[in-house]
N, C-alpha and C. Protein backbone atom coordinates (compact mmCIF):
# COMPACT_ATOMS: atom_id res chain seq x y z
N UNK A 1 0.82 -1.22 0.00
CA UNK A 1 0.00 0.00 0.00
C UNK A 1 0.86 1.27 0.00
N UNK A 2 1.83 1.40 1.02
CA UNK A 2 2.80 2.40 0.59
C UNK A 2 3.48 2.51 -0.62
N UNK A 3 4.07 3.35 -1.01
CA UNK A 3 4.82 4.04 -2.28
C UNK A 3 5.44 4.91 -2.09
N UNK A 4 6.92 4.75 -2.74
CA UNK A 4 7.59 6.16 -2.73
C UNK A 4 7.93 6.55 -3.95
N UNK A 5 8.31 7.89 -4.24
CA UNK A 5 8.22 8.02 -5.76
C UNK A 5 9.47 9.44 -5.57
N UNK A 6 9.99 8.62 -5.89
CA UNK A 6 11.86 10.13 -5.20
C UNK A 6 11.77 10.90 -7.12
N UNK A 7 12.64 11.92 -6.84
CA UNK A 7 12.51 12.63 -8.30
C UNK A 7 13.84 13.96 -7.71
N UNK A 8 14.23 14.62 -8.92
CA UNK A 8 15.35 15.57 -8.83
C UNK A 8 16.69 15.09 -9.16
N UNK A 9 16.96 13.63 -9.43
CA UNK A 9 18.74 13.46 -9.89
C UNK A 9 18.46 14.05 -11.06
N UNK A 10 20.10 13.68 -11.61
CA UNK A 10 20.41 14.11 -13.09
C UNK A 10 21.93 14.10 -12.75
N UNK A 11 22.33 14.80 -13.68
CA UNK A 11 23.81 15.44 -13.87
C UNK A 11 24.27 16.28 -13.55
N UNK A 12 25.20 16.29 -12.65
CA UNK A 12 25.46 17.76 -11.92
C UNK A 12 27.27 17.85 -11.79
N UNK A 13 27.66 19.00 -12.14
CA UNK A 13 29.35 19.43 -12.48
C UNK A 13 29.78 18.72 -10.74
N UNK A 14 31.26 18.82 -10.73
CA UNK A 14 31.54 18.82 -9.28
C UNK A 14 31.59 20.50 -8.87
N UNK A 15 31.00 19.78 -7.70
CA UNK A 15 30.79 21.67 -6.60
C UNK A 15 29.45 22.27 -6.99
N UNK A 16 28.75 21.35 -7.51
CA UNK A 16 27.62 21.73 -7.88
C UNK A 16 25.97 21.74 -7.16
N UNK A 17 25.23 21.57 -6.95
CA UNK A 17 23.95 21.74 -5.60
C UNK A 17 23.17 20.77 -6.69
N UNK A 18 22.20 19.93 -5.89
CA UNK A 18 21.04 19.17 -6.32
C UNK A 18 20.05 19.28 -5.14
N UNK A 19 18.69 19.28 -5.70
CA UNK A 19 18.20 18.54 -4.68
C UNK A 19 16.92 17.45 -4.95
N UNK A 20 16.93 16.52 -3.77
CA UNK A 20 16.01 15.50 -4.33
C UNK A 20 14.79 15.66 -3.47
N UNK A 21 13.62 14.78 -3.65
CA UNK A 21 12.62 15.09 -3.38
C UNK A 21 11.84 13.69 -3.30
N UNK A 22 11.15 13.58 -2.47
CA UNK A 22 10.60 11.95 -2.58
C UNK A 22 9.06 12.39 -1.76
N UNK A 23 8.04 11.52 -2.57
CA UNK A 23 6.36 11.93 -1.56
C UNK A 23 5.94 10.33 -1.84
N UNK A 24 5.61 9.96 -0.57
CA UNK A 24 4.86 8.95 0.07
C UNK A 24 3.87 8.94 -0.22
N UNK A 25 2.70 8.39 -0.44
CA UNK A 25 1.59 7.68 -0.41
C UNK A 25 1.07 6.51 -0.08
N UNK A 26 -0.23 6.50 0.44
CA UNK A 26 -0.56 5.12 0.97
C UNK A 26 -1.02 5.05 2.46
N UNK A 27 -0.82 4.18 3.33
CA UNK A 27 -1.34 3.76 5.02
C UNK A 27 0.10 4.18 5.92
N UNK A 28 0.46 5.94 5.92
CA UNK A 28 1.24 6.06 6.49
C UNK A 28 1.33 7.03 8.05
N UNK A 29 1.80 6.30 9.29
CA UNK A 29 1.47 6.70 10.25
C UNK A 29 2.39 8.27 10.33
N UNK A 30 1.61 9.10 11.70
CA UNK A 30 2.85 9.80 11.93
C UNK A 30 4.56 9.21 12.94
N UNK A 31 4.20 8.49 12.99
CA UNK A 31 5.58 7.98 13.44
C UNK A 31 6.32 7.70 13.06
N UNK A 32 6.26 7.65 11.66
CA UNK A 32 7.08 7.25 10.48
C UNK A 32 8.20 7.96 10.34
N UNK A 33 9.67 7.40 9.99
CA UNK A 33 11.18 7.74 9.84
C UNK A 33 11.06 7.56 8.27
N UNK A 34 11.73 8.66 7.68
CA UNK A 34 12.75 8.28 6.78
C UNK A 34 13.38 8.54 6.58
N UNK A 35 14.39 8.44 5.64
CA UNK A 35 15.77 8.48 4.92
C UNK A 35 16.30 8.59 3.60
N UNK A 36 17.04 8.79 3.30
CA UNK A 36 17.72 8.56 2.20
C UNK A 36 18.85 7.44 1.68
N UNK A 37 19.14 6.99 1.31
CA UNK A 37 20.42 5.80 1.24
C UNK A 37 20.88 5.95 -0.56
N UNK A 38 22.29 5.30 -0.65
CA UNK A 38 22.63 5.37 -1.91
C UNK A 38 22.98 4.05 -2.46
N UNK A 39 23.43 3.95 -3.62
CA UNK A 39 23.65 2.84 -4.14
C UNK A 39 24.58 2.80 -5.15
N UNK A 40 25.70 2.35 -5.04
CA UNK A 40 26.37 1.99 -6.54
C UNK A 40 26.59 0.57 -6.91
N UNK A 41 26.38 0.58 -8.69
CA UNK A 41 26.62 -0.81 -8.54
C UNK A 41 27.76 -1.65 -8.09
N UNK A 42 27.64 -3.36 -7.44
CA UNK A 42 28.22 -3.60 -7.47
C UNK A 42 28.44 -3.48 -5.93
N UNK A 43 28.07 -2.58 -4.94
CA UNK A 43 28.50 -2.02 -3.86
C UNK A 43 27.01 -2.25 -2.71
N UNK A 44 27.69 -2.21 -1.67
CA UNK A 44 26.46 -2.26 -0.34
C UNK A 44 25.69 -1.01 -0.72
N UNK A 45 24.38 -0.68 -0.10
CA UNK A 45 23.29 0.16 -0.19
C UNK A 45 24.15 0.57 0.97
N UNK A 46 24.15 2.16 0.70
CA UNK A 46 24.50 2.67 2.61
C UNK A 46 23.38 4.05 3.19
N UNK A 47 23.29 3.96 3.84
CA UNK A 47 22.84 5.30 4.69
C UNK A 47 23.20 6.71 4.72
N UNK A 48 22.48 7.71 3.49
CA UNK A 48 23.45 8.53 3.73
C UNK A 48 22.95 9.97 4.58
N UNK A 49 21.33 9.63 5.44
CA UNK A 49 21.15 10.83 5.91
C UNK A 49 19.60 9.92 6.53
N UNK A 50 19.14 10.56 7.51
CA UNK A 50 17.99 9.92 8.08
C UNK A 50 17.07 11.28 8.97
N UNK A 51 16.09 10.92 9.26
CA UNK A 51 15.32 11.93 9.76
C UNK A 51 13.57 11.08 10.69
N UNK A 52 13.71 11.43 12.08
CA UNK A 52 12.43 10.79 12.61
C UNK A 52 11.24 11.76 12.31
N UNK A 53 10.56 11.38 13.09
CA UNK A 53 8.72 11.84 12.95
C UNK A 53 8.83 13.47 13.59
N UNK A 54 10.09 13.43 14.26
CA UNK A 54 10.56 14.50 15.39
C UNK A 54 11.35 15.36 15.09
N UNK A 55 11.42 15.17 13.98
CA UNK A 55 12.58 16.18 12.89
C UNK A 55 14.10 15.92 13.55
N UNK A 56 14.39 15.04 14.23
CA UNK A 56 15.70 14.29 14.34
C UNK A 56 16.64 13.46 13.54
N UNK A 57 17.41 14.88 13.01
CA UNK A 57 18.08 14.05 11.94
C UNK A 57 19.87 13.24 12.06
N UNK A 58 20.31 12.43 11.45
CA UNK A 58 21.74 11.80 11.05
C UNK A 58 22.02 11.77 9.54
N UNK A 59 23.52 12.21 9.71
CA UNK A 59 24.16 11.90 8.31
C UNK A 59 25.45 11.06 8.36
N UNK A 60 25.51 10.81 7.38
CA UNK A 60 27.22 9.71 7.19
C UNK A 60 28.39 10.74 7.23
N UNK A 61 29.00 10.47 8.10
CA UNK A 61 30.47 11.48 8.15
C UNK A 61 30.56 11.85 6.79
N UNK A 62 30.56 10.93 5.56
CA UNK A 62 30.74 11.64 4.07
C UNK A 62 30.34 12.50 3.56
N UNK A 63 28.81 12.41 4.00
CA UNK A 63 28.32 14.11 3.68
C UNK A 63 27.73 14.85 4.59
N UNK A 64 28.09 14.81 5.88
CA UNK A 64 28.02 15.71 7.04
C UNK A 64 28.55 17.14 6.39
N UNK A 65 27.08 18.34 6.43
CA UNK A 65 27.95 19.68 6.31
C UNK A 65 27.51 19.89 4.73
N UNK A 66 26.93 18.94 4.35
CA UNK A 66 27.24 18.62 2.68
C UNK A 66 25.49 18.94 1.95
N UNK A 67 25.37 18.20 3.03
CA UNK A 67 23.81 17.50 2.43
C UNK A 67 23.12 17.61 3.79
N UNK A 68 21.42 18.19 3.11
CA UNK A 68 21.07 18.70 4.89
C UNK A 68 19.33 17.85 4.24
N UNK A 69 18.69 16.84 5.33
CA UNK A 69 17.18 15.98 4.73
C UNK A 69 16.43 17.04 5.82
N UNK A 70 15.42 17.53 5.41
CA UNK A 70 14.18 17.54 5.58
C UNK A 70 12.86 17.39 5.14
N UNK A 71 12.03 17.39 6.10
CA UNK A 71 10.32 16.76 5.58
C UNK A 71 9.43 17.89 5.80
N UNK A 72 8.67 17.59 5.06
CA UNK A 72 7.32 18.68 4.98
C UNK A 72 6.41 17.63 5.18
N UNK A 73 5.54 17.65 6.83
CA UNK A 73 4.82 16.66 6.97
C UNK A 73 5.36 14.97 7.48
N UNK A 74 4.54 14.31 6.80
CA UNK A 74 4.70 12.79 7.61
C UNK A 74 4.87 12.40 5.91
N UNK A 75 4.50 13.32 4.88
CA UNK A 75 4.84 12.24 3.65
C UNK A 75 5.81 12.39 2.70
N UNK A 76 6.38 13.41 2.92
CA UNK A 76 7.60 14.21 2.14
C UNK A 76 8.41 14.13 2.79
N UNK A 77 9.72 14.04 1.88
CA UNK A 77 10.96 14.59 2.40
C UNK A 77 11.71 14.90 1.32
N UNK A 78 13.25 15.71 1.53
CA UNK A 78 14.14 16.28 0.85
C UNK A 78 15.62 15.61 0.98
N UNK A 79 16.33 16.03 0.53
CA UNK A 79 17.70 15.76 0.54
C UNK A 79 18.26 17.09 -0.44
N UNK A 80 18.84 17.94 -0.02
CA UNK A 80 19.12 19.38 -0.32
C UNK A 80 21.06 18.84 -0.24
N UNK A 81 21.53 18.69 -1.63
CA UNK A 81 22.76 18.92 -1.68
C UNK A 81 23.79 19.32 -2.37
N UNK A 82 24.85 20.03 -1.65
CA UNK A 82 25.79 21.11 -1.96
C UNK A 82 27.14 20.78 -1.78
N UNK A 83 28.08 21.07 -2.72
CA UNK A 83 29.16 20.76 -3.09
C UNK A 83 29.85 19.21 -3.20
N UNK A 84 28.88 19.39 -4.59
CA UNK A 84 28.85 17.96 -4.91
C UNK A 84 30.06 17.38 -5.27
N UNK A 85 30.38 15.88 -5.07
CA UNK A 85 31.63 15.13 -5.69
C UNK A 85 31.56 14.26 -6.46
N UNK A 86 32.19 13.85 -7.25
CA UNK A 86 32.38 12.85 -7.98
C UNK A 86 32.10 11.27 -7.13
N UNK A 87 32.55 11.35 -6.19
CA UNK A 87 32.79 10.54 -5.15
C UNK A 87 30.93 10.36 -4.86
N UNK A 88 29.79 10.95 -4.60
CA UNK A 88 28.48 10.84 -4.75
C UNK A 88 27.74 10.32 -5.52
N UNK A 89 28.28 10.28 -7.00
CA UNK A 89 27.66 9.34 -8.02
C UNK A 89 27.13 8.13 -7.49
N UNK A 90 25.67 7.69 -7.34
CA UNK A 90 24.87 6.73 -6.97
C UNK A 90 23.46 7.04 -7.32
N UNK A 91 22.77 5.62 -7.04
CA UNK A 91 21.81 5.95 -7.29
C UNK A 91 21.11 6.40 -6.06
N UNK A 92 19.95 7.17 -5.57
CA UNK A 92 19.69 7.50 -4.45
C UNK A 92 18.40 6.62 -3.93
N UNK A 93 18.35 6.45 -3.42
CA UNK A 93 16.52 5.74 -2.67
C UNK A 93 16.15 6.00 -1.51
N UNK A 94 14.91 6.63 -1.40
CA UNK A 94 14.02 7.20 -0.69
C UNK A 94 13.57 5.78 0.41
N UNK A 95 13.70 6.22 1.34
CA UNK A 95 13.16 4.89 2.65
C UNK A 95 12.32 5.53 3.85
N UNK A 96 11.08 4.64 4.00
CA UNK A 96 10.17 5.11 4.98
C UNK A 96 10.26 3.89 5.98
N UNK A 97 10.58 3.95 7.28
CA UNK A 97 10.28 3.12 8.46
C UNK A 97 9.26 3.35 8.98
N UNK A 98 8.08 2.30 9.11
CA UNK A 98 6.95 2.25 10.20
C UNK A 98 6.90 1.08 10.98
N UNK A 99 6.54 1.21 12.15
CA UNK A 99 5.65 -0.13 13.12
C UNK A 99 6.91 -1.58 12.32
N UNK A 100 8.00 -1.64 12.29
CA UNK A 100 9.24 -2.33 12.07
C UNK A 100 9.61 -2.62 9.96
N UNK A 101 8.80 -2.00 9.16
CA UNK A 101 8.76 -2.02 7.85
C UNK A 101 9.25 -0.96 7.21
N UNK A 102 9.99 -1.63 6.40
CA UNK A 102 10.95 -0.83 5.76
C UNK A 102 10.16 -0.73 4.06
N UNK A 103 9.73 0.25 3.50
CA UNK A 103 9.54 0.90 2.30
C UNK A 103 10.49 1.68 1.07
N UNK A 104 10.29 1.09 -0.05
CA UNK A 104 11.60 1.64 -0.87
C UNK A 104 10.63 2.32 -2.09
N UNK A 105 11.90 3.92 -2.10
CA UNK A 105 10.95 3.99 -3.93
C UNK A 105 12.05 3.35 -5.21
N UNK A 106 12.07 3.88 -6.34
CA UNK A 106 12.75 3.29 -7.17
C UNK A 106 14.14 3.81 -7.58
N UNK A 107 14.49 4.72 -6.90
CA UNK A 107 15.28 5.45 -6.75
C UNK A 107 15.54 6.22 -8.09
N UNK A 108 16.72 7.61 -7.82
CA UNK A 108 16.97 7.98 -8.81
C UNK A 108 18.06 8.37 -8.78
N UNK A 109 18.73 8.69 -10.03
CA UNK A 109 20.50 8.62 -10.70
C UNK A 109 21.04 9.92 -10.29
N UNK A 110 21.98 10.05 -9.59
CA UNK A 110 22.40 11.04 -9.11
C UNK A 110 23.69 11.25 -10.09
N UNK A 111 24.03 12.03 -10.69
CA UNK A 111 26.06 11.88 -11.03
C UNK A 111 26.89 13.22 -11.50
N UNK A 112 27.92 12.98 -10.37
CA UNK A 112 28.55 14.05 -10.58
C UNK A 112 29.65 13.77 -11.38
N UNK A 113 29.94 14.70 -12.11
CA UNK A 113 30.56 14.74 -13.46
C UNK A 113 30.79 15.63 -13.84
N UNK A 114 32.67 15.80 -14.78
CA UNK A 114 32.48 17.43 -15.54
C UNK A 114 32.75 16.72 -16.93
């Protein structure tokens, strides 16, 4: 019943700003966490920024300072990021935690590049 539907990658120079955007739909409580995580192929999915129901957020030492998530509401959230690297190229995916369930959208292509 949930859905996430993330949107905003593309191609972006190094030192360059993106931001992404992901909206929920479906049977979603307010207690609900989410996050962001990345992906390259070939490589573990990692964690690269998180945020509770309480606007309590974490980031990965990598882009601490870099990249700042917030939500509008219980069904949105952001990932606002600045001074981009080469080293960021992944794909990104949007994650909602409820009542112990983990929700994925389809993510989208982030890449930094000149």
């Amino acid at each position: 019943q949930v859905q996430l539907v993330e949107s905003g990658g593309g191609l972006v120079q190094p030192g360059g700003s993106l931001r992404l955007s992901c909206v929920a739909s479906g049977a979603i409580f307010n207690i609900a966490s989410m996050a962001w995580y990345r992906q390259v192929t070939g490589k573990q999915r990692e964690l690269v920024a998180s945020i509770t129901s309480g606007g309590s957020s974490n980031y990965a030492d990598s882009v601490k300072d870099r990249f700042t998530i917030s939500r509008d509401g219980t069904k949105k959230v952001y990932l606002q990021m600045i001074s981009l690297k080469p080293e960021d190229t992944a794909r990104y995916y949007c994650n909602l935690r409820q009542l112990g369930l983990d929700f994925w959208g389809q993510g989208t292509q982030v890449t930094v590049s000149s």
